[in-house]
N, C-alpha and C. Protein backbone atom coordinates (compact mmCIF):
# COMPACT_ATOMS: atom_id res chain seq x y z
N UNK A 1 -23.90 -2.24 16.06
CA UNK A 1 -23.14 -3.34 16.59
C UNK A 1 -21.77 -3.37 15.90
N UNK A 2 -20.70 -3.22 16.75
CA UNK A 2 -19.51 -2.85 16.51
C UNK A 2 -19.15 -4.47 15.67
N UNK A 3 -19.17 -5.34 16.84
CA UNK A 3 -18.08 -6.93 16.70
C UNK A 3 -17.32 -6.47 17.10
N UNK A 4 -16.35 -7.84 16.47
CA UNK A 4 -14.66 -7.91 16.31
C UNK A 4 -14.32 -6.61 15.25
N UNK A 5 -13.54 -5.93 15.49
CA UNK A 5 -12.57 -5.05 14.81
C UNK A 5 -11.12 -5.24 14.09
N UNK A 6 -10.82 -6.15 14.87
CA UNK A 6 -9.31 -7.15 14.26
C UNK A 6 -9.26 -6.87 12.88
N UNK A 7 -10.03 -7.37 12.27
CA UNK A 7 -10.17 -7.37 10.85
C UNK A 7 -9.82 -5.99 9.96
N UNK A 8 -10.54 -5.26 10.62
CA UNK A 8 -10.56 -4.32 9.61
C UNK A 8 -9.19 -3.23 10.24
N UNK A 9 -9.12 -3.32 11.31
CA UNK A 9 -7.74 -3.02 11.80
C UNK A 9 -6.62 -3.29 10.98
N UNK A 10 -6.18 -5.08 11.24
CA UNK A 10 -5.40 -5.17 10.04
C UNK A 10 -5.33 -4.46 9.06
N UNK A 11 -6.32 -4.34 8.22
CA UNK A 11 -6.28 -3.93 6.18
C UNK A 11 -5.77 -2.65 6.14
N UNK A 12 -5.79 -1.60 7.63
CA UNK A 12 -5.17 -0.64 8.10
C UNK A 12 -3.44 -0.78 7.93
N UNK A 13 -3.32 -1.81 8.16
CA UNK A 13 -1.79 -1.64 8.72
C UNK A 13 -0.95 -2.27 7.44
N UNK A 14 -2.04 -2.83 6.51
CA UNK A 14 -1.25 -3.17 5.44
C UNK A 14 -0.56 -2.29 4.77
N UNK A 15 0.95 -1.64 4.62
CA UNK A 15 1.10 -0.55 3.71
C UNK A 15 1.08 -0.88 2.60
N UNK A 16 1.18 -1.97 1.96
CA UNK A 16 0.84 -1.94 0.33
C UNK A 16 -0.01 -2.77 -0.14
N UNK A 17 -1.18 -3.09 0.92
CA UNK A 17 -2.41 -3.51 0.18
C UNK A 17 -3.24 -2.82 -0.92
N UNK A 18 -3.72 -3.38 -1.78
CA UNK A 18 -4.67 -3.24 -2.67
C UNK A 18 -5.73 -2.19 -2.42
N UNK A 19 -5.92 -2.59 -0.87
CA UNK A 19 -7.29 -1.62 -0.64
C UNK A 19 -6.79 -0.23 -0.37
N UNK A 20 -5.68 0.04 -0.54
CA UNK A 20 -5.01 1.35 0.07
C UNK A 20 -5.12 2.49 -0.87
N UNK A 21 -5.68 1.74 -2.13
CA UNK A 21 -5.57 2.19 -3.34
C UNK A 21 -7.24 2.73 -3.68
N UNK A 22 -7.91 1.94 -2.72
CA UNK A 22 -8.86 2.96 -2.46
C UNK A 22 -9.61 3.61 -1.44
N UNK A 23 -8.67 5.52 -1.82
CA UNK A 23 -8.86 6.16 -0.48
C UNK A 23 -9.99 6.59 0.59
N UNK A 24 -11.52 6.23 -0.72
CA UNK A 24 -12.41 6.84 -0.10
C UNK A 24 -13.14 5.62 0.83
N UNK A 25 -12.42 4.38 0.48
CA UNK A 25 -13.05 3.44 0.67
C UNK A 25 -12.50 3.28 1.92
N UNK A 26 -10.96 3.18 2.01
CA UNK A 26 -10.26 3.81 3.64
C UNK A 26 -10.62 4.32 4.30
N UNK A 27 -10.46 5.80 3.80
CA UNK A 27 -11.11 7.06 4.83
C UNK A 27 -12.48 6.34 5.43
N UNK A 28 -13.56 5.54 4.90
CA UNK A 28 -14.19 4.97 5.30
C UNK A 28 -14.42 4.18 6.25
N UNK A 29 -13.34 3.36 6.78
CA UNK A 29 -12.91 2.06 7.12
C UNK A 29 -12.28 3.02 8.66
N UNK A 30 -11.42 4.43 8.32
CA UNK A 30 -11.15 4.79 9.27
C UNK A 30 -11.92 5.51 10.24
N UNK A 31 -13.17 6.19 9.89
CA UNK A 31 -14.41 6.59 10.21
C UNK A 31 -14.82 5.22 11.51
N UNK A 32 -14.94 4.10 10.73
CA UNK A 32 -15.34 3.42 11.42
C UNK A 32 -14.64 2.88 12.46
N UNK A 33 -13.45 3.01 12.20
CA UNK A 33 -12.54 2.55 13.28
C UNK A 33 -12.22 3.86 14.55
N UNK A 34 -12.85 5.01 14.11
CA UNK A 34 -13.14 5.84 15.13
C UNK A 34 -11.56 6.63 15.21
N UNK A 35 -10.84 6.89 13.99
CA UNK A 35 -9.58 7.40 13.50
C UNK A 35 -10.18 8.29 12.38
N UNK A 36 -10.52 9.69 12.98
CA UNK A 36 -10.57 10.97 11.76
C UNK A 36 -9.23 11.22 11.32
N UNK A 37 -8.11 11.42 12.15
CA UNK A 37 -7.01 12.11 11.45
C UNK A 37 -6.61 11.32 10.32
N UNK A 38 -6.25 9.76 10.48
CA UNK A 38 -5.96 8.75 9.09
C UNK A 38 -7.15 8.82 8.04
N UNK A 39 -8.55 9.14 8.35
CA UNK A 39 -9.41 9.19 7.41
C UNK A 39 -9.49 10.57 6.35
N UNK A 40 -9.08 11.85 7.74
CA UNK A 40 -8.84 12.91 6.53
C UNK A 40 -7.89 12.69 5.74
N UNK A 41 -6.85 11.93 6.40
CA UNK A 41 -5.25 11.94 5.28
C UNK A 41 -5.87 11.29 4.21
N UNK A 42 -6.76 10.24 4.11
CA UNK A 42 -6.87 9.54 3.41
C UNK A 42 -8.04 10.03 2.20
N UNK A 43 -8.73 10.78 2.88
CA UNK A 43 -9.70 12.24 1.97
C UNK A 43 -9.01 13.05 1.22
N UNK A 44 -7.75 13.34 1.97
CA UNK A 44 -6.98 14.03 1.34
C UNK A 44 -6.37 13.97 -0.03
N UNK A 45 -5.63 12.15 0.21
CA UNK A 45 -4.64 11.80 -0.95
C UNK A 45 -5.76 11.68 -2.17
N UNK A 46 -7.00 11.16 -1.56
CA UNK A 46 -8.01 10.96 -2.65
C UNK A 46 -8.01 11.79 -3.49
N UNK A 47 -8.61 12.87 -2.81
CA UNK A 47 -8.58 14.36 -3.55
C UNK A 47 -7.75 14.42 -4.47
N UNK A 48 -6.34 14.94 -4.02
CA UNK A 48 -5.49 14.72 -4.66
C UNK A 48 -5.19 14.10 -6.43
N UNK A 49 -5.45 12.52 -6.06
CA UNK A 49 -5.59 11.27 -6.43
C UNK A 49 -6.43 11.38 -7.30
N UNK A 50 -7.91 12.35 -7.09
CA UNK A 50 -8.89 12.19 -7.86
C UNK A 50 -9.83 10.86 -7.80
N UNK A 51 -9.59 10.02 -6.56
CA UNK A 51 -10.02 9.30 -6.73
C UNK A 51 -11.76 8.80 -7.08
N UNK A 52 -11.69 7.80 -7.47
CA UNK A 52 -13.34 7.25 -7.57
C UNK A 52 -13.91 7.66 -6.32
N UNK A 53 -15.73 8.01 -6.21
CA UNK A 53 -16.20 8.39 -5.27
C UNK A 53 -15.71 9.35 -4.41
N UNK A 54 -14.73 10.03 -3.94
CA UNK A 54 -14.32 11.07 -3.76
C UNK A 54 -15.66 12.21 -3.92
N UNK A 55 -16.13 11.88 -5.00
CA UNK A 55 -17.44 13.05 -5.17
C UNK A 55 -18.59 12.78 -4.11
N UNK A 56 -18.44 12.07 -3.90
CA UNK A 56 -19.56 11.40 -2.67
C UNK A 56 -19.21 11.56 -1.60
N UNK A 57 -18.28 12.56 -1.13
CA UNK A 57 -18.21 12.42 0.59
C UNK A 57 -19.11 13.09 1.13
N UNK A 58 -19.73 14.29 0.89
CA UNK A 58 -20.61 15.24 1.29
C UNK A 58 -21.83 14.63 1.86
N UNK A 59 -22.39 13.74 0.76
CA UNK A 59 -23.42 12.88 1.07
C UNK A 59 -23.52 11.77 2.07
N UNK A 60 -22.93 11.27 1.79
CA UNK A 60 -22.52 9.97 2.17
C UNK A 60 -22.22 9.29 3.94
N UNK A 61 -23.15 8.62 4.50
CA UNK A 61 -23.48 9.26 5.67
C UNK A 61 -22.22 8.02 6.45
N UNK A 62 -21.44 7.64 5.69
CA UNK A 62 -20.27 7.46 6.24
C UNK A 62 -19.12 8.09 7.05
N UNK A 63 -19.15 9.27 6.47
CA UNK A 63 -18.38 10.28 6.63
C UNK A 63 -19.39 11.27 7.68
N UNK A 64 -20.51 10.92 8.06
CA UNK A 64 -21.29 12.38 9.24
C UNK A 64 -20.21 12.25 10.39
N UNK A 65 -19.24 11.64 11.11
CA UNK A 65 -18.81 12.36 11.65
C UNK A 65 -18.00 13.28 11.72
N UNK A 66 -17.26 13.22 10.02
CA UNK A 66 -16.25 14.28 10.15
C UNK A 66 -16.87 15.70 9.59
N UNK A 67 -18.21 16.01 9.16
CA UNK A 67 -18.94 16.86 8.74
C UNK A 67 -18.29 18.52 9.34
N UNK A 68 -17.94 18.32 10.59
CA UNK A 68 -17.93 19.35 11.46
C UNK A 68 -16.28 19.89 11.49
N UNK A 69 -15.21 18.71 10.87
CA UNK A 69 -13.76 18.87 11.35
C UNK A 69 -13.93 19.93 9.95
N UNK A 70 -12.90 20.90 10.30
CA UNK A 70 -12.59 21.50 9.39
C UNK A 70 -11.60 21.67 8.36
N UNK A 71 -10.75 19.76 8.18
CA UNK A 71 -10.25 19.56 7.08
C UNK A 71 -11.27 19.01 5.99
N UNK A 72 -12.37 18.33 6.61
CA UNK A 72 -13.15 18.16 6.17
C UNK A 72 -13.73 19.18 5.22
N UNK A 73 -14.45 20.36 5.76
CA UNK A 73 -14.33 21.41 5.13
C UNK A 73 -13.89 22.03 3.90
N UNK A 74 -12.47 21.93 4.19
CA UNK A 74 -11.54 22.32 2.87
C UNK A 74 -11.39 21.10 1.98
N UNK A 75 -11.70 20.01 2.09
CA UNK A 75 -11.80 18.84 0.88
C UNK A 75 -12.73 19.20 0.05
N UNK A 76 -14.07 19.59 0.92
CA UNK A 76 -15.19 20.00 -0.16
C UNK A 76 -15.22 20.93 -0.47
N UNK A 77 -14.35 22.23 -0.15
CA UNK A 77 -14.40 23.08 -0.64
C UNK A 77 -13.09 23.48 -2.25
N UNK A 78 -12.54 22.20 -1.75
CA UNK A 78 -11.39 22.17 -2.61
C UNK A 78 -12.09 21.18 -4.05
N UNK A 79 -13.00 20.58 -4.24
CA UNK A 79 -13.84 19.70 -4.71
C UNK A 79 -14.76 21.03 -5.71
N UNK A 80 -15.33 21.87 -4.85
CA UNK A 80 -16.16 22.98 -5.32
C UNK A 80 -17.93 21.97 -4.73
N UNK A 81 -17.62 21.52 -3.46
CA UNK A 81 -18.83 21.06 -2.96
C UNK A 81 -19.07 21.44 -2.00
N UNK A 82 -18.72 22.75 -1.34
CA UNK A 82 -19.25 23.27 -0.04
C UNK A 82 -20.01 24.08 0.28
């Protein structure tokens, strides 16, 4: 059950919210909002970033739909989790 989406749309468009600061928690948020390309960017900067949980994408059945994209791919392989 989807709901309202409004919400979490917004926290999207905030560019200097708080939550922006955490990417895996984004990339998350964008999963759900049915936006892979903003969620890999956001896998990405993590990486990057090093961020918290970052080690958990593999698992984490938040992320099963991007399992198959193949930036996806190179995060975990860039991680040493593929």
């Amino acid at each position: 059950m989807q709901g309202d989406l409004a919400p979490a749309r917004a926290l999207t468009e905030e560019p200097t919210g708080k939550y922006l600061k955490a990417r895996v928690g984004m990339a998350a948020l964008f999963v759900a909002l049915n936006d892979k390309e903003r969620a890999l960017s956001a896998l990405e900067k993590g990486c990057n970033e090093r961020s918290a949980g970052i080690v958990y994408v593999k698992v984490d059945e938040h992320f099963a739909p991007l399992r198959d994209e193949p930036r996806f791919k190179k995060i975990l392989a860039r991680m040493h989790l593929s």
